[in-house]
N, C-alpha and C. Protein backbone atom coordinates (compact mmCIF):
# COMPACT_ATOMS: atom_id res chain seq x y z
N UNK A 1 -57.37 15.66 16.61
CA UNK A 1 -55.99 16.05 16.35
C UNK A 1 -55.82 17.54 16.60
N UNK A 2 -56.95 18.27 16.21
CA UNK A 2 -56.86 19.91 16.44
C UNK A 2 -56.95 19.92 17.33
N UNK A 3 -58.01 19.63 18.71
CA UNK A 3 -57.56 19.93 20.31
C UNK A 3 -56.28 19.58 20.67
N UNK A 4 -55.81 18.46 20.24
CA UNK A 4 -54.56 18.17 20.79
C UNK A 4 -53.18 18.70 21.00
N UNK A 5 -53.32 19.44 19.11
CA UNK A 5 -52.30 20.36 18.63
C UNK A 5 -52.75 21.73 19.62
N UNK A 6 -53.79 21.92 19.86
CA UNK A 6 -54.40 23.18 20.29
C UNK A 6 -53.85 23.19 21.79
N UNK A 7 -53.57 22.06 22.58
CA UNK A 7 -53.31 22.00 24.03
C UNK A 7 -51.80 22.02 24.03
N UNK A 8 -51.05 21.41 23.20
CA UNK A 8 -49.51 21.25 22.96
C UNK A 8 -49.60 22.72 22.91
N UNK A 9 -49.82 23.08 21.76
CA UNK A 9 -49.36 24.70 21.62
C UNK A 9 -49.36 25.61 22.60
N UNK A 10 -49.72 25.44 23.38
CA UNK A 10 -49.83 25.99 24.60
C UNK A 10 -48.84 25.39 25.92
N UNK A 11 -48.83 24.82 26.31
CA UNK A 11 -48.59 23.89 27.28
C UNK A 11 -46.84 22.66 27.25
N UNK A 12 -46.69 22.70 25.88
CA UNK A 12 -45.39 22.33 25.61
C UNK A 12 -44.52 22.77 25.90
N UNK A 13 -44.00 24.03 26.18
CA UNK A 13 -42.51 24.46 26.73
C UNK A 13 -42.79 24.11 28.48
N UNK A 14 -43.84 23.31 28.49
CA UNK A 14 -44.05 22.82 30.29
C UNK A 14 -42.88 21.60 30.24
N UNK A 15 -42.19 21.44 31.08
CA UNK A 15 -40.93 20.57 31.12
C UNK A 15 -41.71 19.38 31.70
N UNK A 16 -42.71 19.66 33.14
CA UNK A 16 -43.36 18.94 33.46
C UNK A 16 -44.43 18.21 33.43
N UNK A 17 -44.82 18.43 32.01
CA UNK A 17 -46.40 17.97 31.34
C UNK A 17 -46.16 16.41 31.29
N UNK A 18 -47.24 16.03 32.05
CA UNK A 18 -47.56 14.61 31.74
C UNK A 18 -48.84 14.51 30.83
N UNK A 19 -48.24 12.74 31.02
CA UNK A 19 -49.52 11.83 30.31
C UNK A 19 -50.75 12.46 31.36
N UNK A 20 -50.75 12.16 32.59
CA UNK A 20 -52.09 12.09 32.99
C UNK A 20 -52.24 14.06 32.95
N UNK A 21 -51.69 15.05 32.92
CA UNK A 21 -52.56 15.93 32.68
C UNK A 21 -53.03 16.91 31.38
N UNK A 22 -52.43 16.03 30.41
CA UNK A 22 -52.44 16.03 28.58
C UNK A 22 -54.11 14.65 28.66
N UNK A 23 -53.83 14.31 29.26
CA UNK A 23 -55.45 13.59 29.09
C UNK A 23 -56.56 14.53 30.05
N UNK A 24 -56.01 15.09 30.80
CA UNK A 24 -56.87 15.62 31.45
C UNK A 24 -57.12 17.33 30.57
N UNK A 25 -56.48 17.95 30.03
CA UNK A 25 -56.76 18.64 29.10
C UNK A 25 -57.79 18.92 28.52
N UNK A 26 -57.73 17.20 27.36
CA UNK A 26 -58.17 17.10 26.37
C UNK A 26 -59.64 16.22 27.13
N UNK A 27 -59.78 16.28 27.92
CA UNK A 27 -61.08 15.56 29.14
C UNK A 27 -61.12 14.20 28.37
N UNK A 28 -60.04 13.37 28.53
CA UNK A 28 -59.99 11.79 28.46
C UNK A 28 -59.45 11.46 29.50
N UNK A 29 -59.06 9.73 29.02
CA UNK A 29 -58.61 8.94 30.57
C UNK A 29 -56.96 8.66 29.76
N UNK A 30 -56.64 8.68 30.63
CA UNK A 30 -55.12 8.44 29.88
C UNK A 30 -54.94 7.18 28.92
N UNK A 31 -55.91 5.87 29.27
CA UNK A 31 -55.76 4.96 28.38
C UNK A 31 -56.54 5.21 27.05
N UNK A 32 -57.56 6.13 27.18
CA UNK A 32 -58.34 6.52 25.66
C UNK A 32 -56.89 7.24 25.07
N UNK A 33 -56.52 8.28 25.23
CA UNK A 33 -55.06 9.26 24.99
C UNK A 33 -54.28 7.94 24.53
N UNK A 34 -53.97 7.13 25.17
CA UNK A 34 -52.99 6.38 24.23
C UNK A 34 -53.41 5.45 23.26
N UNK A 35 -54.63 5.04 23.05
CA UNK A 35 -55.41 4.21 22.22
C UNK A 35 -55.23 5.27 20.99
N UNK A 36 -55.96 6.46 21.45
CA UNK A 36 -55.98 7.22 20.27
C UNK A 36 -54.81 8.03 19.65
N UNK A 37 -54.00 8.11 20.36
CA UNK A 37 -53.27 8.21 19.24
C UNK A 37 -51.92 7.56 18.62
N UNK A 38 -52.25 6.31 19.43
CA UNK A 38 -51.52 4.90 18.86
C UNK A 38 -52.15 4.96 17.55
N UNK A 39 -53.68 4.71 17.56
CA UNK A 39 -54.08 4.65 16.23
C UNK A 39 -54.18 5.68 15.27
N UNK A 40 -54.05 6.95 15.35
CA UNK A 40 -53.58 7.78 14.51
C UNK A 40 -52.16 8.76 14.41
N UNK A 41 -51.51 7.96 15.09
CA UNK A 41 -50.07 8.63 14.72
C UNK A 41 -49.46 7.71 15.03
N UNK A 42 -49.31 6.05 15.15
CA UNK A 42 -48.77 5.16 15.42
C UNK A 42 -47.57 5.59 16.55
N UNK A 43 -47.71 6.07 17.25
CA UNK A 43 -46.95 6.58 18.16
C UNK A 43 -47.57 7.08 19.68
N UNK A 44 -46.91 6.75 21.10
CA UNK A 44 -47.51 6.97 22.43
C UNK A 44 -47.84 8.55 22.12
N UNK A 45 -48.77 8.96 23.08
CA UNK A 45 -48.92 10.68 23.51
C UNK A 45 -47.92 11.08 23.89
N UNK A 46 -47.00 10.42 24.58
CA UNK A 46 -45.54 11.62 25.11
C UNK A 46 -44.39 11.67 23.66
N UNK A 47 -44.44 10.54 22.81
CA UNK A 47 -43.59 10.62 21.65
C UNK A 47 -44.05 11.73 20.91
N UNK A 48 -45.48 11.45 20.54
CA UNK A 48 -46.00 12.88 20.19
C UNK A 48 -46.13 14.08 20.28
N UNK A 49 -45.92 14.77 21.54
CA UNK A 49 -45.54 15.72 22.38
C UNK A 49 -44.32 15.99 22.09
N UNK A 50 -43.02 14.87 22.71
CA UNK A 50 -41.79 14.91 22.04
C UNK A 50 -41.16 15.50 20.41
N UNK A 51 -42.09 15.22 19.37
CA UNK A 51 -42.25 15.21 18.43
C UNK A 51 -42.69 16.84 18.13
N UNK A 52 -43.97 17.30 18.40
CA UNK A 52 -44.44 18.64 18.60
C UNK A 52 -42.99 19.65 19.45
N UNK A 53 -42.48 18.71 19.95
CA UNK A 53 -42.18 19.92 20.60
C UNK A 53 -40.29 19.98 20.02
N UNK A 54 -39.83 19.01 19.26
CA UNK A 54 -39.07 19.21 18.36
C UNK A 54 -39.29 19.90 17.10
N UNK A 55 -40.55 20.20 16.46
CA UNK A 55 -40.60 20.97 15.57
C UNK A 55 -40.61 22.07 15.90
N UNK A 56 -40.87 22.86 17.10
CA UNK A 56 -41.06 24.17 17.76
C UNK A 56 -39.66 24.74 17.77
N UNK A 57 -38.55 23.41 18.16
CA UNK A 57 -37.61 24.00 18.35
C UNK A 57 -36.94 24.56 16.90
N UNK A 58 -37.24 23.37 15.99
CA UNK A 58 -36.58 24.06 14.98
C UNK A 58 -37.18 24.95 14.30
N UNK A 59 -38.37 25.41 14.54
CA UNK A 59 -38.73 27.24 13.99
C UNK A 59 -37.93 28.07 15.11
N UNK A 60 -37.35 27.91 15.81
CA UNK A 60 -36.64 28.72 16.77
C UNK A 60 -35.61 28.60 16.60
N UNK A 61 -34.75 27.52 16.17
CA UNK A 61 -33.48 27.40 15.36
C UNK A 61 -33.27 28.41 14.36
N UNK A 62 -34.62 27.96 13.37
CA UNK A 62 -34.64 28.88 11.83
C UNK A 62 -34.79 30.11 12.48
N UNK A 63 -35.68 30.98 13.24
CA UNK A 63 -35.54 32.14 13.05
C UNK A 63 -35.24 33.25 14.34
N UNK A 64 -34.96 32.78 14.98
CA UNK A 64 -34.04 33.02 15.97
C UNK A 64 -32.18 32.96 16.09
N UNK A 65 -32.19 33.55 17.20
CA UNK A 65 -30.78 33.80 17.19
C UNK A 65 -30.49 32.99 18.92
N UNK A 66 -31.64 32.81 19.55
CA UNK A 66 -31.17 32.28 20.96
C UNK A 66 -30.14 30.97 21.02
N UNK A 67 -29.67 31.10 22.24
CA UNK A 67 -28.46 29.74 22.12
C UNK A 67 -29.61 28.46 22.05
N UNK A 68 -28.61 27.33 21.63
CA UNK A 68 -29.11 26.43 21.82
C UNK A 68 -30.44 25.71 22.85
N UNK A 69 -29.64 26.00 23.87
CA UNK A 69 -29.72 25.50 25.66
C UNK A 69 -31.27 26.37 25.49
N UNK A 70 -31.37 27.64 25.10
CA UNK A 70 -32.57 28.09 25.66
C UNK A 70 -33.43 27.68 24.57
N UNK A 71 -33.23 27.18 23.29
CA UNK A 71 -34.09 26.83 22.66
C UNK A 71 -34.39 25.46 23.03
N UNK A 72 -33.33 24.41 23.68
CA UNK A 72 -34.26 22.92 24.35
C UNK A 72 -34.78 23.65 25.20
N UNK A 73 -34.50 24.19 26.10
CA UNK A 73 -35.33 24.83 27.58
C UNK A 73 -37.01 25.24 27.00
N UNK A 74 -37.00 26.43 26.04
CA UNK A 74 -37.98 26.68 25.32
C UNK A 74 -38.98 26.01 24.80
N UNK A 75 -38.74 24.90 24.59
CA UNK A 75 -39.20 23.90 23.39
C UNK A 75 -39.98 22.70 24.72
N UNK A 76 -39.72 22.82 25.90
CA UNK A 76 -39.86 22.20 27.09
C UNK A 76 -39.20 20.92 27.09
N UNK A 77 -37.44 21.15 26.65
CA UNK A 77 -36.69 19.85 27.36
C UNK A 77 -36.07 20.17 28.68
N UNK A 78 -35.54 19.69 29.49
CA UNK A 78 -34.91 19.63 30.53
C UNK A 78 -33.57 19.81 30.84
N UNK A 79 -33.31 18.86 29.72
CA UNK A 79 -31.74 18.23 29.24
C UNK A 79 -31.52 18.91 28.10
N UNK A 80 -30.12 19.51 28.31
CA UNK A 80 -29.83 19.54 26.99
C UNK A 80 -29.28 18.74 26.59
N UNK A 81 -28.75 17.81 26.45
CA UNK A 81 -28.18 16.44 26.33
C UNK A 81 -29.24 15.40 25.51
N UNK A 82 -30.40 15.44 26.43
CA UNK A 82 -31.18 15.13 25.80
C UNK A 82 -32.10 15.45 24.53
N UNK A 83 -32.22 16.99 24.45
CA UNK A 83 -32.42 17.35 23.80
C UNK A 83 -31.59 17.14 22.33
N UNK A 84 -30.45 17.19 22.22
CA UNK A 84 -29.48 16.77 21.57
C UNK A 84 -29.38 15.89 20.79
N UNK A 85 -29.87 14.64 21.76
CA UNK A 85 -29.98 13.13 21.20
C UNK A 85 -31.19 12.60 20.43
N UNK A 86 -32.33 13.52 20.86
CA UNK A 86 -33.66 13.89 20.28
C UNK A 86 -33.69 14.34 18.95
N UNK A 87 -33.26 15.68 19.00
CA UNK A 87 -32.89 16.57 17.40
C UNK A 87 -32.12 15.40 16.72
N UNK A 88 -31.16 15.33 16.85
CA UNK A 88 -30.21 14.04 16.07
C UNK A 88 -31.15 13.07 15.63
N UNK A 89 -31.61 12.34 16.34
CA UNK A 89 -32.49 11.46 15.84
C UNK A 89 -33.42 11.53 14.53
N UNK A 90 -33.99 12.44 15.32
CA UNK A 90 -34.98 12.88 14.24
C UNK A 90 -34.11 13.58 12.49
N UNK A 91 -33.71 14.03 12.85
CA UNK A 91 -33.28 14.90 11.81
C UNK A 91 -31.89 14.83 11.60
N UNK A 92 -30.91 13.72 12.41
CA UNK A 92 -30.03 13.16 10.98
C UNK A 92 -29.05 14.31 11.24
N UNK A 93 -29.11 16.05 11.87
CA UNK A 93 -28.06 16.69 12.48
C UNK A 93 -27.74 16.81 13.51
N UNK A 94 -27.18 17.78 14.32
CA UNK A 94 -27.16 18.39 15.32
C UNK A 94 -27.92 19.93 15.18
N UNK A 95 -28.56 20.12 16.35
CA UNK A 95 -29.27 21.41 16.31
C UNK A 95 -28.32 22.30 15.56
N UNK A 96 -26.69 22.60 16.09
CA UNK A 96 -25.82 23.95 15.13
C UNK A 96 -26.03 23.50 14.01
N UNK A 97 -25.96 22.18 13.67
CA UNK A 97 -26.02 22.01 12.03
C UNK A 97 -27.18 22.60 11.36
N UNK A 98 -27.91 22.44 11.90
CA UNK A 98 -29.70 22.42 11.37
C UNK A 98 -29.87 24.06 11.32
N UNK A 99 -29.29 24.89 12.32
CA UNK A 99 -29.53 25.81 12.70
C UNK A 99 -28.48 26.70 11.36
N UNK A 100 -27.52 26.21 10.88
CA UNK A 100 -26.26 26.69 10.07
C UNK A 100 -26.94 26.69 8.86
N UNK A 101 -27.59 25.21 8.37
CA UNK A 101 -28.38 25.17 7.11
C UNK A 101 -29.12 26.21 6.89
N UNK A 102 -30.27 26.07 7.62
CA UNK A 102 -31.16 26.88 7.79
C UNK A 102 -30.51 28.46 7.45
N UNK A 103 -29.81 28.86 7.91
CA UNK A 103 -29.09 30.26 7.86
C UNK A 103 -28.95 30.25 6.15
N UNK A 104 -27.65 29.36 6.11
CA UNK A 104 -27.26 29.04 4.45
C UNK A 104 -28.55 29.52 3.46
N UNK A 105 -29.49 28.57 3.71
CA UNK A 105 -30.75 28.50 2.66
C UNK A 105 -31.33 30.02 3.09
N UNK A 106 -31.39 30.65 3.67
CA UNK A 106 -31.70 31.54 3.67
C UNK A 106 -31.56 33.08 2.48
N UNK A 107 -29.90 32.51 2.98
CA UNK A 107 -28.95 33.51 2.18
C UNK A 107 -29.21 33.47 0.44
N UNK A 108 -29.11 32.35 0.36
CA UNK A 108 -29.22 31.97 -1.18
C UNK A 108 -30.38 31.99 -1.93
């Protein structure tokens, strides 16, 4: 799990990171990469990635001031659209929302 986090951290604001060179990274075969971490994060390697790389954005939400757009760009989405539909998901706001809270709780 620590190489993995250790290669994301690096390599995640890559828009173009695949499966096969996130296995090649971590010197597996892409089907070990999804075995493993089906079985420990019940979830594919690119959801996971996806996932990593939504939490990045929202420390860049919290403590940043950049627009939106460059924080999906940042965070290595493509889309902001997509990005959008991603954050939502997960977290039930919209990035301004998340990004407004965050401010709020600050203050108080």
């Amino acid at each position: 799990i620590s190489q993995l986090n250790d290669v994301l951290a690096v390599h995640f604001s890559d828009v173009a990171l695949s499966l096969e060179q996130l296995a090649g990274y971590l010197h597996l075969t892409e089907r070990t990469l999804q075995n493993k971490t089906k079985a420990l994060f019940e979830m594919s390697p690119m959801d996971y990635v996806r996932e990593f790389r939504l939490e990045k954005a929202k420390v860049l939400l919290a403590d940043t001031d950049m627009a939106i757009g460059v924080v999906a760009q940042s965070s290595g989405f493509n889309s902001q659209s997509y990005f959008a539909r991603c954050f939502k998901a997960t977290t039930g706001m919209s990035a301004k929302q998340y990004r407004n809270l965050q401010q709020q709780s600050v203050l108080n």
